[in-house]
N, C-alpha and C. Protein backbone atom coordinates (compact mmCIF):
# COMPACT_ATOMS: atom_id res chain seq x y z
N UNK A 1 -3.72 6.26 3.97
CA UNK A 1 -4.92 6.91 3.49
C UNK A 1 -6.12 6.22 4.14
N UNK A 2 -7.01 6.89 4.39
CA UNK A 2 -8.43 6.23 4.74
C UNK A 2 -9.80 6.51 3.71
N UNK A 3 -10.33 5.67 3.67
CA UNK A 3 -11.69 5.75 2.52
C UNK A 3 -12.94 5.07 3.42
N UNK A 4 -13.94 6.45 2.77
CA UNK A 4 -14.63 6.33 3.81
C UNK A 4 -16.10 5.39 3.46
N UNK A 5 -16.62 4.76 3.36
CA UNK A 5 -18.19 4.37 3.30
C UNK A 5 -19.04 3.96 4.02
N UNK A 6 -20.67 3.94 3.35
CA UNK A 6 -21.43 3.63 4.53
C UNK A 6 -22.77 3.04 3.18
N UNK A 7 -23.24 2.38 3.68
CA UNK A 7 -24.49 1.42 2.92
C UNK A 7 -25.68 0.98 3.90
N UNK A 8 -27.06 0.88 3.33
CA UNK A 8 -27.98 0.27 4.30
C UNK A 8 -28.55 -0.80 3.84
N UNK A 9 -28.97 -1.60 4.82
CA UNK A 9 -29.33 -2.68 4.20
C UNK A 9 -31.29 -2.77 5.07
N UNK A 10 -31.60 -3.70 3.74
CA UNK A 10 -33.34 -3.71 3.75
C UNK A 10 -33.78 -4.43 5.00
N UNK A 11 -33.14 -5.65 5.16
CA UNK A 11 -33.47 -6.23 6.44
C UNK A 11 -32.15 -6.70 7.42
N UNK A 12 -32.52 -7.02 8.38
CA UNK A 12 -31.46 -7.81 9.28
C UNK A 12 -31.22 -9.60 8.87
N UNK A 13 -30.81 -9.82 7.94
CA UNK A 13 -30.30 -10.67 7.63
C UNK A 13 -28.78 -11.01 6.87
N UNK A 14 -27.99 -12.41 7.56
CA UNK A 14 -26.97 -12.74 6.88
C UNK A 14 -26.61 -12.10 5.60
N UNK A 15 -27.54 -13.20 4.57
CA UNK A 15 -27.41 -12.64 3.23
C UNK A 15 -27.43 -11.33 2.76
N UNK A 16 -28.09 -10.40 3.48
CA UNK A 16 -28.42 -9.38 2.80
C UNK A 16 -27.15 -8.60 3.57
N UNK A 17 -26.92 -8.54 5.14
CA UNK A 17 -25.31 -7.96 5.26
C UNK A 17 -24.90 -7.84 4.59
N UNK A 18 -24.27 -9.36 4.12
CA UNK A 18 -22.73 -9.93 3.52
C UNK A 18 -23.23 -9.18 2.47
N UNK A 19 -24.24 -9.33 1.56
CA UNK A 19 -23.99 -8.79 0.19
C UNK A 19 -24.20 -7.25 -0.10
N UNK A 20 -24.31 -6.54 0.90
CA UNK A 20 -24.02 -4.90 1.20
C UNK A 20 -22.89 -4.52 1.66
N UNK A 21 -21.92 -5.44 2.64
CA UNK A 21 -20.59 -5.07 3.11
C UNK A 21 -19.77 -5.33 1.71
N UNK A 22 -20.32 -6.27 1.21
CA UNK A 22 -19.12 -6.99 0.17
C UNK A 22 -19.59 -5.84 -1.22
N UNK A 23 -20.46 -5.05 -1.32
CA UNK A 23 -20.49 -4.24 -2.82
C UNK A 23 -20.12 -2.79 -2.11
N UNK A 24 -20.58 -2.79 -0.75
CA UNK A 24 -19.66 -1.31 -0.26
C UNK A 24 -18.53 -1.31 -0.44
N UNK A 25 -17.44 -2.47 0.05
CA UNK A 25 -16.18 -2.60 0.11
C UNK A 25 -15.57 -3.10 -1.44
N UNK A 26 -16.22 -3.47 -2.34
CA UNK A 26 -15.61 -3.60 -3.98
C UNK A 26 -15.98 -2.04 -4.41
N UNK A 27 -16.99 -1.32 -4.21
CA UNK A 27 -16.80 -0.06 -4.65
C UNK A 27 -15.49 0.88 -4.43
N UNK A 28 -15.39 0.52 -2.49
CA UNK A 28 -14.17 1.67 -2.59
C UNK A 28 -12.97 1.33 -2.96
N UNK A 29 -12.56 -0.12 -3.29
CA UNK A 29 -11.41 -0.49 -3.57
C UNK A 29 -11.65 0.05 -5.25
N UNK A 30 -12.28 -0.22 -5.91
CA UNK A 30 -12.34 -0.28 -7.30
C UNK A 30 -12.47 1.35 -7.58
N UNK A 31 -12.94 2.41 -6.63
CA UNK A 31 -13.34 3.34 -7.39
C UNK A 31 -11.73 4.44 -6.80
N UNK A 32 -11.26 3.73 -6.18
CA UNK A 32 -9.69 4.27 -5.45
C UNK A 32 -8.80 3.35 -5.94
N UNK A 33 -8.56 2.47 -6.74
CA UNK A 33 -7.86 2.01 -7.09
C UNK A 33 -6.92 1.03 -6.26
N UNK A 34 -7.57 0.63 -5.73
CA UNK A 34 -7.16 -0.08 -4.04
C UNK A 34 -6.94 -1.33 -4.52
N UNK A 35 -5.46 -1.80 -4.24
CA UNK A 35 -5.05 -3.64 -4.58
C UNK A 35 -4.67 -4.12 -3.24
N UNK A 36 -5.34 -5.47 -3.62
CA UNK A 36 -5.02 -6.29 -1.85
C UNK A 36 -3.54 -5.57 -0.98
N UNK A 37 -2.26 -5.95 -1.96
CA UNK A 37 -1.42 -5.25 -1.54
C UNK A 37 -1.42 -4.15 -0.74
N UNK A 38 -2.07 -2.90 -1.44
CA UNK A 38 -2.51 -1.70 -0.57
C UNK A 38 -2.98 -1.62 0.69
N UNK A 39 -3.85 -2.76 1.24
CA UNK A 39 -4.53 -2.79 2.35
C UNK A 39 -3.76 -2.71 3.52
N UNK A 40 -4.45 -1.79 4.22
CA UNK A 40 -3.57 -2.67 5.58
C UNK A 40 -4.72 -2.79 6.97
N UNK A 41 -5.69 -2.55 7.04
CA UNK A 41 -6.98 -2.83 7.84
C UNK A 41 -7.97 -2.36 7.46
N UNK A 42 -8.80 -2.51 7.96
CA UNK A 42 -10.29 -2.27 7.61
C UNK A 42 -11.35 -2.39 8.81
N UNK A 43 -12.30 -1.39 9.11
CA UNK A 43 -13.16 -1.38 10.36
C UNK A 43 -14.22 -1.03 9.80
N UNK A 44 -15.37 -1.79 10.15
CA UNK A 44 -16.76 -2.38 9.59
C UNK A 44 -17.47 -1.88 10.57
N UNK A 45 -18.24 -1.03 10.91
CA UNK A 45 -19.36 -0.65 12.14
C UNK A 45 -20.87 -1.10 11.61
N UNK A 46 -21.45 -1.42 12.00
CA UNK A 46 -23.26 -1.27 12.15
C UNK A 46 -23.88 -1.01 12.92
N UNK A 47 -24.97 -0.56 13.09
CA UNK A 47 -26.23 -0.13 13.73
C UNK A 47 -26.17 -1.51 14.69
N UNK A 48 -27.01 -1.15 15.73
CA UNK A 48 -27.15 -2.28 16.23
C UNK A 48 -29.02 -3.15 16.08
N UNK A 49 -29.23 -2.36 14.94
CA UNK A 49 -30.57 -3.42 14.14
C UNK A 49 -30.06 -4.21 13.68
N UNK A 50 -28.86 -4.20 13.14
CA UNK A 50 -28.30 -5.39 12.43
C UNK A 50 -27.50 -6.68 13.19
N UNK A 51 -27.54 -7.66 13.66
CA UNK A 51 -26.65 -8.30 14.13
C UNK A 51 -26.80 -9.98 13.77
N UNK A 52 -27.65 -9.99 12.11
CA UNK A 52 -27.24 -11.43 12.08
C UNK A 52 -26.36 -12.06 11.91
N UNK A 53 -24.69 -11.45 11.44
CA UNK A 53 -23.96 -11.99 11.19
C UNK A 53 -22.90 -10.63 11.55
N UNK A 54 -21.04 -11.19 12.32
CA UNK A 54 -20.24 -9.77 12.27
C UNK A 54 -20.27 -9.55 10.96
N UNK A 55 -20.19 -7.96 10.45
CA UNK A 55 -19.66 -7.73 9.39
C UNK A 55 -18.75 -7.83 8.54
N UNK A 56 -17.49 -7.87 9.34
CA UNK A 56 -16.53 -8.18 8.92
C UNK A 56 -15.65 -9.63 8.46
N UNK A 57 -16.98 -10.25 8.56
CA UNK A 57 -16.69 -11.66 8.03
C UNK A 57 -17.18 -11.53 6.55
N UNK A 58 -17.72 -10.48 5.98
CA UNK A 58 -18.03 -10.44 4.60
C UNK A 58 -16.92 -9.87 4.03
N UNK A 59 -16.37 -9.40 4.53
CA UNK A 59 -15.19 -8.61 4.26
C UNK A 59 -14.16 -10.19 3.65
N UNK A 60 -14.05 -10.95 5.10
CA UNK A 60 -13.15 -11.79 4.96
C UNK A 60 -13.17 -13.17 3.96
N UNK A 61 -14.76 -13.28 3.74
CA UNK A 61 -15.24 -13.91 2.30
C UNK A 61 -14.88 -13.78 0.98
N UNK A 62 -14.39 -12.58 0.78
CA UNK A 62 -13.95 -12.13 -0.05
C UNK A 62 -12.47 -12.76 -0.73
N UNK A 63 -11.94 -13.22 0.70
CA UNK A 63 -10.39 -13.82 0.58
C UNK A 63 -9.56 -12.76 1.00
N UNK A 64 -9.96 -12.12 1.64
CA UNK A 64 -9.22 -10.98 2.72
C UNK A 64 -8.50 -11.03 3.86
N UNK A 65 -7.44 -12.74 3.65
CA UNK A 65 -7.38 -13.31 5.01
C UNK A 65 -6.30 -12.89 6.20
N UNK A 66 -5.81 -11.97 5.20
CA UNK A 66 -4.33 -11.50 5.46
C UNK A 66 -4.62 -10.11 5.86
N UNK A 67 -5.70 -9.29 6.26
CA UNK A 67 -5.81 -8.20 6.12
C UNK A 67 -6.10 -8.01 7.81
N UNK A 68 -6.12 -7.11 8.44
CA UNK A 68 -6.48 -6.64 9.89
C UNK A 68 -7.68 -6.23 9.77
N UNK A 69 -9.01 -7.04 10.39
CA UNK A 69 -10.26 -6.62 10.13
C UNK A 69 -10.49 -6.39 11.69
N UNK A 70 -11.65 -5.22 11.91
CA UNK A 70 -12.45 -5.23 13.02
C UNK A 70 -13.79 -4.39 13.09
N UNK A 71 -14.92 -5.30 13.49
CA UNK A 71 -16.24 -5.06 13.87
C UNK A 71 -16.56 -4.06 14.75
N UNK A 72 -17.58 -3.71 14.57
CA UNK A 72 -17.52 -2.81 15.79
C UNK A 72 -19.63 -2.09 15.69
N UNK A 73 -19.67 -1.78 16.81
CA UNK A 73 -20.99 -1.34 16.87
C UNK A 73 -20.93 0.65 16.51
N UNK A 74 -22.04 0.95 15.97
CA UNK A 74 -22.26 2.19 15.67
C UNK A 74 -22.58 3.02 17.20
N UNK A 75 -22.56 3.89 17.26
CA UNK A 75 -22.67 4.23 18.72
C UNK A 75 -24.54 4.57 18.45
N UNK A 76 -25.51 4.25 19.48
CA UNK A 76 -26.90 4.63 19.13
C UNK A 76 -27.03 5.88 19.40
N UNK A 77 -27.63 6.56 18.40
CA UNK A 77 -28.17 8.26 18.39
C UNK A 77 -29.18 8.51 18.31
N UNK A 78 -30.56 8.93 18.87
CA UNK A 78 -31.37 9.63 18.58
C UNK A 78 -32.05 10.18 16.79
N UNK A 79 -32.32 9.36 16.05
CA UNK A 79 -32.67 9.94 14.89
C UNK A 79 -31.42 9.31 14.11
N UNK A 80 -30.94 8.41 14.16
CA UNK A 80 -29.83 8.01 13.42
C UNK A 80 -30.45 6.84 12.09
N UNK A 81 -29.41 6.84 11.06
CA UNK A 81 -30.13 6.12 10.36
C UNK A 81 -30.29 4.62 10.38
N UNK A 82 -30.81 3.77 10.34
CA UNK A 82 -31.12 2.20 10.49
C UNK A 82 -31.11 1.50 9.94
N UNK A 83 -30.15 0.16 10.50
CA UNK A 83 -29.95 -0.83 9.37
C UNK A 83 -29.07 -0.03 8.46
N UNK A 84 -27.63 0.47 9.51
CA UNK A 84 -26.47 0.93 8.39
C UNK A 84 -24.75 0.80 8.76
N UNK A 85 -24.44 0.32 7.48
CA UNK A 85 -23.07 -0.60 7.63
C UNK A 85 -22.10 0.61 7.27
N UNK A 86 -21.13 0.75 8.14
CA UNK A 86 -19.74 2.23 8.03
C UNK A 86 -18.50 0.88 7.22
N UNK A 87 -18.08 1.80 6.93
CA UNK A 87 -16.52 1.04 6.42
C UNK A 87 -15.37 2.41 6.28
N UNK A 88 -14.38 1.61 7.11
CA UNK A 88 -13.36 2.83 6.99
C UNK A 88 -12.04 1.49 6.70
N UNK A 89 -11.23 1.64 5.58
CA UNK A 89 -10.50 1.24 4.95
C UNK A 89 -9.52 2.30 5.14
N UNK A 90 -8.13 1.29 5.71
CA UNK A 90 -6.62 2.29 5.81
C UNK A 90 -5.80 1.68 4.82
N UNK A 91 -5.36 2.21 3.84
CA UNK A 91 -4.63 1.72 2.58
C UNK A 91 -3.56 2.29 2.25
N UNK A 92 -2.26 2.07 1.28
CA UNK A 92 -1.19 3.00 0.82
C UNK A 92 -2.01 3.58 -0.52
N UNK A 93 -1.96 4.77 -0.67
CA UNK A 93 -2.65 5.19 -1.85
C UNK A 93 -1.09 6.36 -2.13
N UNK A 94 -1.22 6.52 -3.38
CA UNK A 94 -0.90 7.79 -4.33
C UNK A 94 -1.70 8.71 -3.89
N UNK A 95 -2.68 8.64 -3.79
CA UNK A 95 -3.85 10.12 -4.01
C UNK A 95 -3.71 10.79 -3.20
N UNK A 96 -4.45 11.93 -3.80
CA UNK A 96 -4.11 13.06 -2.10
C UNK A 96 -5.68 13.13 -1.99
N UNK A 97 -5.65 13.40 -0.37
CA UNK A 97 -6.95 13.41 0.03
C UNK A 97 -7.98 14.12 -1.00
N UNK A 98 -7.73 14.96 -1.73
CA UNK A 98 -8.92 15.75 -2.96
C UNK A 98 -9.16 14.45 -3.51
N UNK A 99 -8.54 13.73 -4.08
CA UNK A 99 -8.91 12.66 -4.92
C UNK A 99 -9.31 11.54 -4.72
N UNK A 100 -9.26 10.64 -3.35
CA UNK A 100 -10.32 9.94 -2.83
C UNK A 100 -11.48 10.25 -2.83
N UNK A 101 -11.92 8.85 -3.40
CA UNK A 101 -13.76 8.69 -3.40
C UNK A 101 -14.12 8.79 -2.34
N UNK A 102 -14.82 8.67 -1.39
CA UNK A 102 -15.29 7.64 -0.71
C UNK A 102 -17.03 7.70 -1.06
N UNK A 103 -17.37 6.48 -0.88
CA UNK A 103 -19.20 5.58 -0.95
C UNK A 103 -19.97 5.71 -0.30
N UNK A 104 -20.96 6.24 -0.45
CA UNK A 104 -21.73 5.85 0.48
C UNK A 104 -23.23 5.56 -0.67
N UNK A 105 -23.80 4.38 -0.15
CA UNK A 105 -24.79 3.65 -1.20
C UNK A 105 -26.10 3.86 -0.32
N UNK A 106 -27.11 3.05 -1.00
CA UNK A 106 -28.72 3.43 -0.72
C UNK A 106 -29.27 4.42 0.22
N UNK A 107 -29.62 4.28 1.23
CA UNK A 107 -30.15 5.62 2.06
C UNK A 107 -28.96 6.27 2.98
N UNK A 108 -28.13 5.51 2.54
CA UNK A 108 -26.76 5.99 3.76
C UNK A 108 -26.30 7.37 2.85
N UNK A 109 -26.85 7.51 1.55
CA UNK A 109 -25.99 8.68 0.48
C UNK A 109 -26.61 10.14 1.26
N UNK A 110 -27.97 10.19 2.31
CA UNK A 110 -28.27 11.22 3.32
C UNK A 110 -27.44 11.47 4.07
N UNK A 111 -26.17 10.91 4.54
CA UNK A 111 -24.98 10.66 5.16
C UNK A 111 -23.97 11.86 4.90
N UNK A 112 -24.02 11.61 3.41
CA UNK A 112 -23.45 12.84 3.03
C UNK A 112 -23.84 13.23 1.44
N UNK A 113 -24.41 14.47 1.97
CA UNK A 113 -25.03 14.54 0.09
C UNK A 113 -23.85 16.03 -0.14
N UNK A 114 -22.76 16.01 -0.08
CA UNK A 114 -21.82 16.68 -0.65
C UNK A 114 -20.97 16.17 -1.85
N UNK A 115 -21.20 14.71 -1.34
CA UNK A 115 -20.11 13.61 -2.48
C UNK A 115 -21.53 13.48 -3.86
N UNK A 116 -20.73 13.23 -4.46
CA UNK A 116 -21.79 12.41 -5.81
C UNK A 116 -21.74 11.15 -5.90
N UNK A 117 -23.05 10.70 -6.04
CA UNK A 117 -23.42 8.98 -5.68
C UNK A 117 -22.27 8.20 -6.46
């Protein structure tokens, strides 16, 4: 299964990354029912306004040490949104695709306003 999210963050800083990757990525585990077990990688993209810290080391703060993580840059677009963190999580789930959440938090929810916040 894959779950999808995306979050923005206020400035380009460490702290403020880590603590937007790390409440994007407890949302979709918690709101999919996602246990470490379940995991089996995870790919973290950002904008490239952001680069004080990889993303995916917030991920791995977490105690995620066992998991297949990878960083990666957002591709730049014309009118794209800024200062914004993707997360795509591959997991064993029960659910069928109708029933996955997926997140998307602060201005990234323009991303997709089909889901409910």
């Amino acid at each position: 299964m894959g779950l999808r999210g995306a979050t923005t963050c206020d400035e380009n800083s460490a702290a403020e990354i880590q603590q937007k990757v790390q409440e994007l990525f407890g949302a979709l585990l918690d709101r999919n029912g996602v246990t470490d077990d379940d995991l089996v990688s995870v790919i973290v993209t950002t904008t490239d306004d952001l680069d004080a810290i990889y993303p995916a080391s917030a991920v791995r703060a977490l105690g995620f040490d066992d998991v297949p993580l990878l960083g990666a840059r957002e591709a730049e677009v014309v009118g794209g949104l800024p200062r914004c963190v993707r997360i795509l999580v591959h997991c064993y789930s029960d659910r069928s695709r109708a029933e996955v959440q997926h997140v998307y938090l602060g201005d990234a929810r323009s991303l997709r306003t089909d889901l409910p916040a």
